[in-house]
N, C-alpha and C. Protein backbone atom coordinates (compact mmCIF):
# COMPACT_ATOMS: atom_id res chain seq x y z
N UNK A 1 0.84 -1.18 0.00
CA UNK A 1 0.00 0.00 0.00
C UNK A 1 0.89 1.24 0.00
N UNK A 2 0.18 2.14 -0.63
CA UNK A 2 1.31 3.26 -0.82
C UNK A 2 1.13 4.40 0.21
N UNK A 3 2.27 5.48 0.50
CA UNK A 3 1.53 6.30 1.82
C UNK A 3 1.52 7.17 0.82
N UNK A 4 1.09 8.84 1.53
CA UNK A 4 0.91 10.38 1.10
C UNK A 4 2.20 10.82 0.61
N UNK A 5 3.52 10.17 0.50
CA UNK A 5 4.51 10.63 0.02
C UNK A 5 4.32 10.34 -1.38
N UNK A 6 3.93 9.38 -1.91
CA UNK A 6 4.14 8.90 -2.99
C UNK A 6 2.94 9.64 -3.98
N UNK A 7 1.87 10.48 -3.30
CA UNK A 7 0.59 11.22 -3.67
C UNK A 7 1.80 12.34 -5.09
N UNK A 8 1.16 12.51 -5.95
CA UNK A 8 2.06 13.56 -7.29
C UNK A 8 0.58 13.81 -8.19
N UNK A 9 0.75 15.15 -8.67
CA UNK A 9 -0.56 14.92 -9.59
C UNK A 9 -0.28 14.14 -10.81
N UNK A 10 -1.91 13.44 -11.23
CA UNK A 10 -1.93 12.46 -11.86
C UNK A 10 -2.40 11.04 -11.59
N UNK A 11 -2.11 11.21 -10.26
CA UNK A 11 -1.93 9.79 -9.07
C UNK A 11 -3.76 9.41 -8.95
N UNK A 12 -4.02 8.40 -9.32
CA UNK A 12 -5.25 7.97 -8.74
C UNK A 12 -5.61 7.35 -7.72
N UNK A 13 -6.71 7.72 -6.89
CA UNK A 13 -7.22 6.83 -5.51
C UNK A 13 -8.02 6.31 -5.60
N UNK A 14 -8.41 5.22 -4.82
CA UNK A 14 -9.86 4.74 -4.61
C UNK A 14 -10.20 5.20 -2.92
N UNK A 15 -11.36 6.10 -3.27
CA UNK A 15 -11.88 6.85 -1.77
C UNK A 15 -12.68 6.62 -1.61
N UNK A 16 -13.55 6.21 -0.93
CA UNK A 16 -14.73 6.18 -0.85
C UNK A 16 -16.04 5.10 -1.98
N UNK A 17 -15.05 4.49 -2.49
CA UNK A 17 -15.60 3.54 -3.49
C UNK A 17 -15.89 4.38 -4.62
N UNK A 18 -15.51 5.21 -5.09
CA UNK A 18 -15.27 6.01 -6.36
C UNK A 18 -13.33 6.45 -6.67
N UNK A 19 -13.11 6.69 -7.66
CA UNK A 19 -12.01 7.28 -8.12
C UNK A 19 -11.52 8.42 -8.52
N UNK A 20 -10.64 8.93 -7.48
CA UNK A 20 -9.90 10.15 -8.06
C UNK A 20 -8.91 10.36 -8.04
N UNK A 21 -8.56 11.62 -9.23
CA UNK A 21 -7.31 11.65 -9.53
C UNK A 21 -6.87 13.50 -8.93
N UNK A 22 -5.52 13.09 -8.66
CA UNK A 22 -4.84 13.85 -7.75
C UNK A 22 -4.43 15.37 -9.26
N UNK A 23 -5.00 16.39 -8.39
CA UNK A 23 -5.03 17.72 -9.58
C UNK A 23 -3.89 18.54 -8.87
N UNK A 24 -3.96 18.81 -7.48
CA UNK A 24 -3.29 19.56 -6.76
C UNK A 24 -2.50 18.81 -5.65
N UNK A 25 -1.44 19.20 -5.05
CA UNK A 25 -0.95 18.60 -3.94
C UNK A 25 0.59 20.03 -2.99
N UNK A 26 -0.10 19.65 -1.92
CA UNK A 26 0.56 20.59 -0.95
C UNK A 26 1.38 19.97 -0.05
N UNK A 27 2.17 20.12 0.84
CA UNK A 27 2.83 19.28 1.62
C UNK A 27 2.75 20.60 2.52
N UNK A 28 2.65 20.64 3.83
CA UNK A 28 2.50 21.50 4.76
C UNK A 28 3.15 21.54 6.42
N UNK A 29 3.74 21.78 6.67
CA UNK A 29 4.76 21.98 7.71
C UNK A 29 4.86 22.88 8.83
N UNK A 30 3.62 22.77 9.25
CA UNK A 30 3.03 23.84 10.32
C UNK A 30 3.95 23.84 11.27
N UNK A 31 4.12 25.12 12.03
CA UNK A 31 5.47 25.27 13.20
C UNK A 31 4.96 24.28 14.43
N UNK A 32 3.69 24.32 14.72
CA UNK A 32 2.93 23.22 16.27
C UNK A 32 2.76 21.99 15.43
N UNK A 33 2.46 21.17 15.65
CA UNK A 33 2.07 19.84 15.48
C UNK A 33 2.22 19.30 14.22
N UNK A 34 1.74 18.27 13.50
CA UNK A 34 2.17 16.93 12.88
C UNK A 34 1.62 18.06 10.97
N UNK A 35 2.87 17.70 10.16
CA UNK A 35 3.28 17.42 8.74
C UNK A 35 1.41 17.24 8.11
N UNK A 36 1.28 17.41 6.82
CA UNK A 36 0.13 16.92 6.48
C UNK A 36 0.43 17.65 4.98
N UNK A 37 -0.44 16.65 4.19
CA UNK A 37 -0.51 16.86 2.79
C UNK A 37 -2.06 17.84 2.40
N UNK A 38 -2.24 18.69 1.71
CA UNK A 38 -3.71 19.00 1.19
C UNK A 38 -3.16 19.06 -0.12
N UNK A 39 -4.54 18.02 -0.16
CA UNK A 39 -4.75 17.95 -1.75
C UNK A 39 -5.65 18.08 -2.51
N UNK A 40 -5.80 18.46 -3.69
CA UNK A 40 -6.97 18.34 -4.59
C UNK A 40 -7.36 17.62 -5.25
N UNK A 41 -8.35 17.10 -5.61
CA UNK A 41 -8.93 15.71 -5.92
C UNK A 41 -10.35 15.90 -7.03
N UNK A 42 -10.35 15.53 -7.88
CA UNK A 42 -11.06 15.35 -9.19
C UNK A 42 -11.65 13.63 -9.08
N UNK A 43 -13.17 13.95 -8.62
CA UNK A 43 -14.07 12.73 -9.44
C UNK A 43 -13.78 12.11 -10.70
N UNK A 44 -13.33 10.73 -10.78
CA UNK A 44 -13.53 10.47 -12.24
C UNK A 44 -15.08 9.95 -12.12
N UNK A 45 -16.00 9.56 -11.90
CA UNK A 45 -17.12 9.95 -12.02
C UNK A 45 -18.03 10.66 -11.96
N UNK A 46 -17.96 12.01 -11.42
CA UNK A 46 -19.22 13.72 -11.44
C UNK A 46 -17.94 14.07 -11.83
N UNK A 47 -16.86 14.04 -11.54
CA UNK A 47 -15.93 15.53 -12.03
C UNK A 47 -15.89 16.48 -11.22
N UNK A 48 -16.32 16.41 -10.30
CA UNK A 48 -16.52 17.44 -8.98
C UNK A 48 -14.99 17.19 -8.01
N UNK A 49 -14.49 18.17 -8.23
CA UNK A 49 -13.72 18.67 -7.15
C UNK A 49 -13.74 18.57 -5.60
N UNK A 50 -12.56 17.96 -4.98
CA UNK A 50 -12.90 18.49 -3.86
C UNK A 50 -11.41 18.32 -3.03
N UNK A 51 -10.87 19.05 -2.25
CA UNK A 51 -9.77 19.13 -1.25
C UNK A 51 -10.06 18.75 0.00
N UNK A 52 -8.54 17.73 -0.14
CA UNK A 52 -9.02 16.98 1.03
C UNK A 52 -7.30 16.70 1.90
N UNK A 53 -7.28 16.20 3.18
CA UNK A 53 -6.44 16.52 3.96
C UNK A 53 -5.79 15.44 4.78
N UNK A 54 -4.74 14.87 3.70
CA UNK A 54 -4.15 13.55 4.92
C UNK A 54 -3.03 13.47 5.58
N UNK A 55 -2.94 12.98 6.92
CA UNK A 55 -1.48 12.90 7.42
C UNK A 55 -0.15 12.37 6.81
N UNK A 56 0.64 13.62 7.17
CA UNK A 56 1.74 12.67 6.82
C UNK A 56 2.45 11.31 7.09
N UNK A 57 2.62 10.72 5.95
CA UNK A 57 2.90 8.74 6.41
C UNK A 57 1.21 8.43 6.25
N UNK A 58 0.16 8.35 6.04
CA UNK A 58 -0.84 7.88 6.21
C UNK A 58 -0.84 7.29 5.37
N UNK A 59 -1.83 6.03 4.92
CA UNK A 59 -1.30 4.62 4.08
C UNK A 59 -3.25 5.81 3.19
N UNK A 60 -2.28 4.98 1.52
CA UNK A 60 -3.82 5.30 0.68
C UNK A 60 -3.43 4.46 -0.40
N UNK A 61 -4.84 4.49 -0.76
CA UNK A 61 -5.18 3.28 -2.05
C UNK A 61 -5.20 3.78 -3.46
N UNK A 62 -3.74 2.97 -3.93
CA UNK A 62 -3.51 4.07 -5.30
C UNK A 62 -3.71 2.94 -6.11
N UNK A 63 -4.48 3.68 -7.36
CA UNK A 63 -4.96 2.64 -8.59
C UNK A 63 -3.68 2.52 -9.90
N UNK A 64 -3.26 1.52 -10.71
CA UNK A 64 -2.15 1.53 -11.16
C UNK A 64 -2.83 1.90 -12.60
N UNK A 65 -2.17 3.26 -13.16
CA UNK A 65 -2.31 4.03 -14.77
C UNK A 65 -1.16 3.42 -15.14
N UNK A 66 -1.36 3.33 -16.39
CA UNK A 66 -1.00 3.33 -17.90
C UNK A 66 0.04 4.62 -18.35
N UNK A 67 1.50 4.76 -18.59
CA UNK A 67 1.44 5.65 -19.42
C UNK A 67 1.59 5.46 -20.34
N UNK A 68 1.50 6.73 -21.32
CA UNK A 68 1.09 6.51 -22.78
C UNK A 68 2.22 7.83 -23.31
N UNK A 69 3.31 7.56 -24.36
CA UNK A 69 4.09 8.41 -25.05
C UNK A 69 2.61 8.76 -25.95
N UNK A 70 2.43 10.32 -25.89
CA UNK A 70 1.36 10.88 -26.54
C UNK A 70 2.04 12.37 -27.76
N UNK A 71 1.38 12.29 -28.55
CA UNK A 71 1.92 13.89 -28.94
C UNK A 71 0.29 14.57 -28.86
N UNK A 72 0.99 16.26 -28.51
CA UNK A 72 -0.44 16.84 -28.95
C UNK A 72 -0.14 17.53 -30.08
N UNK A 73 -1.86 17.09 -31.01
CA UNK A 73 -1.75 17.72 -32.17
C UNK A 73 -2.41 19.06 -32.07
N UNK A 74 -3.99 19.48 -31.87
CA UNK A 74 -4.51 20.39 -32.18
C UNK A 74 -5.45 20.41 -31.19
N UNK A 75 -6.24 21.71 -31.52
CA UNK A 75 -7.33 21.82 -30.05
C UNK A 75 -8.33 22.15 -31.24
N UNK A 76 -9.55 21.06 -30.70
CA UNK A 76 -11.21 21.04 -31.08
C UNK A 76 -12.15 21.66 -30.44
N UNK A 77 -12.36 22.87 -30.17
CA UNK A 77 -13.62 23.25 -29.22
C UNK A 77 -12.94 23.20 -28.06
N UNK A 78 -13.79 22.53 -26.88
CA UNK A 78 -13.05 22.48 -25.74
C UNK A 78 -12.52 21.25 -25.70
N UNK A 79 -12.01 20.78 -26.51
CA UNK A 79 -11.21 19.22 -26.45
C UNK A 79 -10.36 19.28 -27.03
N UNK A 80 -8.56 18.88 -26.89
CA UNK A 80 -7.52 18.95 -27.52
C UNK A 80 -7.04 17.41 -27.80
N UNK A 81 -6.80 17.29 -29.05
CA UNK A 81 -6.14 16.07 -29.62
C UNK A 81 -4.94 15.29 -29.52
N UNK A 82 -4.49 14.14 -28.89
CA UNK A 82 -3.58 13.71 -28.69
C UNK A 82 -3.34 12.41 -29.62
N UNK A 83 -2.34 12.03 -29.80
CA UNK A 83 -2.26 10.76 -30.67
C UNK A 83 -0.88 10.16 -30.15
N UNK A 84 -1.51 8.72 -29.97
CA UNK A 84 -0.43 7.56 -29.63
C UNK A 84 0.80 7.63 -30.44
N UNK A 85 1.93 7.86 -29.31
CA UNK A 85 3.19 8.01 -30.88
C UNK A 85 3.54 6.26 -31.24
N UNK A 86 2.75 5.54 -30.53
CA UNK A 86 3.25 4.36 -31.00
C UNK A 86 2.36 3.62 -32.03
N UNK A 87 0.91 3.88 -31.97
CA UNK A 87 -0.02 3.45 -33.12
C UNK A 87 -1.10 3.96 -33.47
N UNK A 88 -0.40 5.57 -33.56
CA UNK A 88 -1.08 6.58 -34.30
C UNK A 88 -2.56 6.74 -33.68
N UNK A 89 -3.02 6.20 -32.91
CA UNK A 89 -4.52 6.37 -32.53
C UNK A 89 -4.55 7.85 -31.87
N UNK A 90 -5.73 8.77 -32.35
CA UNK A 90 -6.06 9.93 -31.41
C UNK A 90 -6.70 9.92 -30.73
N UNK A 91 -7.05 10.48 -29.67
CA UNK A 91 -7.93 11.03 -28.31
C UNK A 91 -8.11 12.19 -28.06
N UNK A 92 -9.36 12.30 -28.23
CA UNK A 92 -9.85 14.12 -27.58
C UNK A 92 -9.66 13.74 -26.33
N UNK A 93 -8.97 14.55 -25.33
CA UNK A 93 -8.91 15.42 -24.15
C UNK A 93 -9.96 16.57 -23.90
N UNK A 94 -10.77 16.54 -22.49
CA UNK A 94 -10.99 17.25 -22.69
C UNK A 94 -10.43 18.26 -21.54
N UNK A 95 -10.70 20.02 -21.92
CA UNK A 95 -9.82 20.58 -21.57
C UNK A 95 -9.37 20.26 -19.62
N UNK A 96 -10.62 20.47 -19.10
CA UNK A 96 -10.81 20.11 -17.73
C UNK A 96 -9.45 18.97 -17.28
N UNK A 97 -9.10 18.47 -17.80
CA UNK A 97 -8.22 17.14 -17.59
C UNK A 97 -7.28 18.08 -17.63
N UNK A 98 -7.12 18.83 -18.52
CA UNK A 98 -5.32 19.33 -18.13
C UNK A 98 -5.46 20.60 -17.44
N UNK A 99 -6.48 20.93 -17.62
CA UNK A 99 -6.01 22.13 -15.95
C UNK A 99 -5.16 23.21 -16.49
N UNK A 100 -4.78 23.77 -16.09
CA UNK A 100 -4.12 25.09 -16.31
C UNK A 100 -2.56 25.18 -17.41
N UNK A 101 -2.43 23.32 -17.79
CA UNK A 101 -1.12 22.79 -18.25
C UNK A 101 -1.45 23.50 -20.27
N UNK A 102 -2.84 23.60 -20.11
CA UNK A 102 -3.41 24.27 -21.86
C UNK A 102 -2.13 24.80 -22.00
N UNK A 103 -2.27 26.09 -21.30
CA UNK A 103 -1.51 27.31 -21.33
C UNK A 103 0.16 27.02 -22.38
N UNK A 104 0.55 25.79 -22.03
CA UNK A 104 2.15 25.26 -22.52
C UNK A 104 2.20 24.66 -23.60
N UNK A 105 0.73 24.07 -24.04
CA UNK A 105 0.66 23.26 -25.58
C UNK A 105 0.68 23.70 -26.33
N UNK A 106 1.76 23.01 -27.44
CA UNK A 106 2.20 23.60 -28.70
C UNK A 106 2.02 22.70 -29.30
N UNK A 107 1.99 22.51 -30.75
CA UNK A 107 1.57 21.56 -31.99
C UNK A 107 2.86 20.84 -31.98
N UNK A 108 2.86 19.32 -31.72
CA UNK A 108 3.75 18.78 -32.20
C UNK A 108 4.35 18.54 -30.64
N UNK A 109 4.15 18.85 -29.61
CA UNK A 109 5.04 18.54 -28.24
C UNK A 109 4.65 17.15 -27.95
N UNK A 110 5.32 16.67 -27.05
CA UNK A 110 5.32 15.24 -26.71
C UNK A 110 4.96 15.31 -25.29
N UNK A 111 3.97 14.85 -24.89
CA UNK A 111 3.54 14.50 -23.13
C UNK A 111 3.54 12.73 -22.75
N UNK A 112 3.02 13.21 -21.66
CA UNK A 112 2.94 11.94 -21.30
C UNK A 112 1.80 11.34 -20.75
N UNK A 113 0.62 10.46 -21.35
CA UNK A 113 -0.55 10.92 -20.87
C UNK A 113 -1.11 9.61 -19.83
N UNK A 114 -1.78 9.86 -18.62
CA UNK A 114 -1.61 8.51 -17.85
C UNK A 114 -3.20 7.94 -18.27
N UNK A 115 -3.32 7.07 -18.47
CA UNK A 115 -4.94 6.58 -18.90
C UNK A 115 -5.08 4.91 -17.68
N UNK A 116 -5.97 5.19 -17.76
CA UNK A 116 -6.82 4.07 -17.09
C UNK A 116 -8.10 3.73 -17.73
N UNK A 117 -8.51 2.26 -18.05
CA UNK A 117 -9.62 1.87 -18.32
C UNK A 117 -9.53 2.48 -19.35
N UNK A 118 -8.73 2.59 -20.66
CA UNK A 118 -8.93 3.47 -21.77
C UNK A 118 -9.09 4.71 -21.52
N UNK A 119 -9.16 5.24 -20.64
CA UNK A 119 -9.27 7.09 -20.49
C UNK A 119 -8.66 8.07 -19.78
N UNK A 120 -8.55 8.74 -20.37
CA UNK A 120 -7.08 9.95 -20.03
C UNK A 120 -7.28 10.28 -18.86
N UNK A 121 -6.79 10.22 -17.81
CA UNK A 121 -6.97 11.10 -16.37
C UNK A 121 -6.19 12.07 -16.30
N UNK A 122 -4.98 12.25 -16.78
CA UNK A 122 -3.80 13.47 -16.32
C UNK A 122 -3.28 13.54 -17.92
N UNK A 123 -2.40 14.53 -18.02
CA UNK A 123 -1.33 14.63 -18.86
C UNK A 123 -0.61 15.54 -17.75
N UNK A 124 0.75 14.62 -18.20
CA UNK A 124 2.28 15.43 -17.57
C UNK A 124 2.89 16.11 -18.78
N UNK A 125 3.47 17.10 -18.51
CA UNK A 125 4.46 17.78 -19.59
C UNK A 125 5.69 17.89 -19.08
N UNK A 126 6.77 17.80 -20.58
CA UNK A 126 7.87 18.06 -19.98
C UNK A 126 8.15 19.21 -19.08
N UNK A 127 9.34 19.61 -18.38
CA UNK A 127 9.51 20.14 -16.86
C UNK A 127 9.54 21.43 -17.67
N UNK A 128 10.40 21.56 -18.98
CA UNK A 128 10.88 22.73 -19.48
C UNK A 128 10.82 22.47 -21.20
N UNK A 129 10.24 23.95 -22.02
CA UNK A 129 9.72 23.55 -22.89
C UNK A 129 10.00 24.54 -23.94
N UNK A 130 10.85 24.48 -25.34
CA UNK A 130 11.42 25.59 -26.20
C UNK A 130 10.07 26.36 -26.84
N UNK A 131 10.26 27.65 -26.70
CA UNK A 131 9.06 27.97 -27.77
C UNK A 131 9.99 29.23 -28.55
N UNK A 132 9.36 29.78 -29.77
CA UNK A 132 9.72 31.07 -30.31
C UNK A 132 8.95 32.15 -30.13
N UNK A 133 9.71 33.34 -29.92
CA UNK A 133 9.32 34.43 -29.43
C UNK A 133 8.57 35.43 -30.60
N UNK A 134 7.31 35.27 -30.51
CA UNK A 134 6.50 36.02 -31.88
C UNK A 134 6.99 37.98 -31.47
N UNK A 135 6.72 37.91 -30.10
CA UNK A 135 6.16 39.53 -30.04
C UNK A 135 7.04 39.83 -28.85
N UNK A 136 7.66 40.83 -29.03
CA UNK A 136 8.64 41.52 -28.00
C UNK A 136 9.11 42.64 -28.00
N UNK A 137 8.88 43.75 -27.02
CA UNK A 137 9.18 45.08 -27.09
C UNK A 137 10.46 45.44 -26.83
N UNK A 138 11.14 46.72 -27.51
CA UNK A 138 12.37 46.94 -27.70
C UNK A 138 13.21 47.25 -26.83
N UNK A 139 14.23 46.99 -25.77
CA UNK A 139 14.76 47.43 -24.84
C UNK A 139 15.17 49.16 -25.37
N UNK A 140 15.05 49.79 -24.30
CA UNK A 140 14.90 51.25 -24.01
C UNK A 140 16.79 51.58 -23.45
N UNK A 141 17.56 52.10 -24.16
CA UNK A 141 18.91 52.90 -22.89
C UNK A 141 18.41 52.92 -22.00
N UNK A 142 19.01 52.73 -21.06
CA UNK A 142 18.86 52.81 -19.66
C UNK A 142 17.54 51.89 -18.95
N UNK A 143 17.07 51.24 -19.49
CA UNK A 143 15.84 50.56 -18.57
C UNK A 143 16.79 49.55 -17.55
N UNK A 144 18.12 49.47 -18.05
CA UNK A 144 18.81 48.33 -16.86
C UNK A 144 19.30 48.91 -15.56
N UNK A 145 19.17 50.31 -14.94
CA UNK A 145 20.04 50.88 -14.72
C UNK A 145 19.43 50.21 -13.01
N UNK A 146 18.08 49.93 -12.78
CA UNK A 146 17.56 49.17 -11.71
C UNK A 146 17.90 47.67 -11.39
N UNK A 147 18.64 47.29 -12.53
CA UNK A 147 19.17 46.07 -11.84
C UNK A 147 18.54 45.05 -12.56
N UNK A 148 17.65 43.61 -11.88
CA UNK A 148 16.78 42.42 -12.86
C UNK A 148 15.62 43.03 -13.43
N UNK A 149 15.39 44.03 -14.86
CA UNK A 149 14.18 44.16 -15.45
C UNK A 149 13.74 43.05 -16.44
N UNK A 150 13.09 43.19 -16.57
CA UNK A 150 12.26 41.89 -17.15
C UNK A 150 11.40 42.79 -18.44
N UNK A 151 10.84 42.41 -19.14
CA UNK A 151 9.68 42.84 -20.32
C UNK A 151 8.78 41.94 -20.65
N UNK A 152 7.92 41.50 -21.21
CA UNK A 152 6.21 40.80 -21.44
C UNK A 152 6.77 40.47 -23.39
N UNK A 153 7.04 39.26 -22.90
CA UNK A 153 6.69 38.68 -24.59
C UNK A 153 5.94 37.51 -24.83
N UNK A 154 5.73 37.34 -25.77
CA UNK A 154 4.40 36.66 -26.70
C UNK A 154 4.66 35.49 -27.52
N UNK A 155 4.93 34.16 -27.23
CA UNK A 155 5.41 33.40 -27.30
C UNK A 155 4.31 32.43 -28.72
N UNK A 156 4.95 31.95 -29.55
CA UNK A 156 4.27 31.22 -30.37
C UNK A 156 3.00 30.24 -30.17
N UNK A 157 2.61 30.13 -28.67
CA UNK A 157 1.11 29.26 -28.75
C UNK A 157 0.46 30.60 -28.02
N UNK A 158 0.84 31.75 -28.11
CA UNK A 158 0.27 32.68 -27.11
C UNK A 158 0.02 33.24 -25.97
N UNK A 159 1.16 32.29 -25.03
CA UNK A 159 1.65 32.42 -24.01
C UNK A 159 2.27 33.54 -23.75
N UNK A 160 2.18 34.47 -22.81
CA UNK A 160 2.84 35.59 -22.43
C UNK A 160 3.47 35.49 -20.81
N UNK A 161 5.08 35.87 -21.07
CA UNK A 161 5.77 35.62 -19.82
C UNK A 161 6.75 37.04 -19.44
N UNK A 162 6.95 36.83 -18.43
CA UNK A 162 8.51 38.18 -18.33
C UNK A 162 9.86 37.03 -18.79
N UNK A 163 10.64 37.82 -19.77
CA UNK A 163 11.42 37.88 -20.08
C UNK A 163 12.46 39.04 -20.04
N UNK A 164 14.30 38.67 -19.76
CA UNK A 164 15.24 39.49 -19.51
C UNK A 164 14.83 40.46 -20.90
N UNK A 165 15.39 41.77 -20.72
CA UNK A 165 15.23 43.01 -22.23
C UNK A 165 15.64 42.37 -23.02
N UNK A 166 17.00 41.79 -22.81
CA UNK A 166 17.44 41.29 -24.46
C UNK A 166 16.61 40.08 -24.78
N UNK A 167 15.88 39.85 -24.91
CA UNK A 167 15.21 39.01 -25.82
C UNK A 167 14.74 39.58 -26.93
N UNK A 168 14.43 38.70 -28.21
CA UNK A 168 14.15 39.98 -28.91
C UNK A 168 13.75 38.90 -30.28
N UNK A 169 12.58 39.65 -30.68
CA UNK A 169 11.34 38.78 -31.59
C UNK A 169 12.04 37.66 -32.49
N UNK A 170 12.11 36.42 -32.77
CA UNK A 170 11.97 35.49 -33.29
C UNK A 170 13.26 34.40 -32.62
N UNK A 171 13.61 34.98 -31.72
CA UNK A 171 14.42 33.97 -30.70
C UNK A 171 13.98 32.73 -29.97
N UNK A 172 14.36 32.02 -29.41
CA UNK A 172 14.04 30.50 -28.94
C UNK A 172 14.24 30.83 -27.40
N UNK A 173 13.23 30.70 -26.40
CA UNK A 173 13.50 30.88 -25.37
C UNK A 173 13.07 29.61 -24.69
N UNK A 174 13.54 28.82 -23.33
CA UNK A 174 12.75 27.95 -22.82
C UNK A 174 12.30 28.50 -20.85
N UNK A 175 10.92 28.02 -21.03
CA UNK A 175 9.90 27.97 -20.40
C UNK A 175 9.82 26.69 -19.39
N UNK A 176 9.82 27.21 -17.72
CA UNK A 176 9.82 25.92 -16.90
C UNK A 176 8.02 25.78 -17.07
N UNK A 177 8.02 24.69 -16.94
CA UNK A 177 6.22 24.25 -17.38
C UNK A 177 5.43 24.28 -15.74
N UNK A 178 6.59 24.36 -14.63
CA UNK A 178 5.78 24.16 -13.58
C UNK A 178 5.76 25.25 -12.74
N UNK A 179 6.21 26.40 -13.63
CA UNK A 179 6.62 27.86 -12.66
C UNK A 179 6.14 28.90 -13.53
N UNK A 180 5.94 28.51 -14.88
CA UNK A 180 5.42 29.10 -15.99
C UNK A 180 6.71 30.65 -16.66
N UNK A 181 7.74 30.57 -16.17
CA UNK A 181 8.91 31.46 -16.17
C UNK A 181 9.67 31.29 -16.58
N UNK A 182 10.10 32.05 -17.41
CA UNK A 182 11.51 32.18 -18.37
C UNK A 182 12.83 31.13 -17.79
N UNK A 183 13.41 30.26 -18.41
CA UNK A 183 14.63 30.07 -17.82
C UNK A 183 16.03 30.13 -18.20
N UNK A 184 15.75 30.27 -19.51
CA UNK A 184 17.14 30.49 -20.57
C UNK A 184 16.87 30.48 -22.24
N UNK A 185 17.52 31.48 -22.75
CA UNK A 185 17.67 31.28 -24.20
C UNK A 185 17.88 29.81 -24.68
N UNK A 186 17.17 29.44 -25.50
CA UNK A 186 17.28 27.69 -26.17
C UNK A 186 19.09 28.16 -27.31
């Protein structure tokens, strides 16, 4: 049996005689008394949300996913397309499943998608992710003279981040996927 350490989003439980999969996860370290995880938790049956709160070391019932080498191709409405890189099969996603991860998909990236019972519960993305820089404003003389300035550019799936001044329109920058922030010229 697995404990709350091993809890990562993606992770499925059996709670309560239904299944969910782990969206959020906190680890918490209060100065008085005992360690504890809060987490967020997605119905795979209503889809209803809900946060919930276990001790640290506490034993839980994790269901064993599938992963799947996936690419994403395109977004349908509110459903985005993935296809098996091993036998071409696609799958609408729908958006709800990836959560706030939209924001990083580009045509042609490679995830990793965990399925159970035939159906997508999570997609992971890589940690850090190249994109090209469509739109970027011109560094100004003197805007450095304060030290770390940053500027707002516009990244090829439409992503907008701070980036150092010198960046500058059609450059390759990479993007941590779990901080959503600049980390270095590609």
């Amino acid at each position: 049996m697995a404990t709350t350490s091993d809890l990562a989003k993606g992770v499925v439980l059996n709670m309560n005689n239904d299944l969910w999969v782990v969206v959020e996860k906190q680890f918490v370290s209060p100065g008085k008394g005992s360690a504890f995880y809060r987490v967020k938790l997605k119905s795979m049956g209503t889809g209803k949300v809900v946060e919930h709160t276990f001790k640290s070391g506490e034993n839980v019932d994790m269901v064993h996913v599938q992963n799947q080498n996936m690419q994403y191709l395109y977004r349908e409405g509110a459903q985005y397309a993935l296809m098996d890189t091993e036998t071409y099969d696609q799958l609408l996603v729908n958006a709800d499943i990836l959560g706030d991860d939209v924001r990083f998909l580009k045509e042609g990236l490679n995830v990793v998608a965990k399925v159970y019972e035939g159906r997508v519960v999570a997609v992971d993305l890589p940690k850090k992710i190249t994109y090209e820089v469509v739109e970027a404003e011109h560094a100004v003389k003197g805007d450095t003279a304060s030290g770390n300035v940053t500027k707002t550019v516009k990244l090829e799936n439409g992503l907008e981040i701070q980036a150092p001044l010198f960046i500058k329109q059609g450059e390759q920058v990479i993007v941590n996927t779990e901080t959503g922030q600049y980390v270095e010229r590609a």
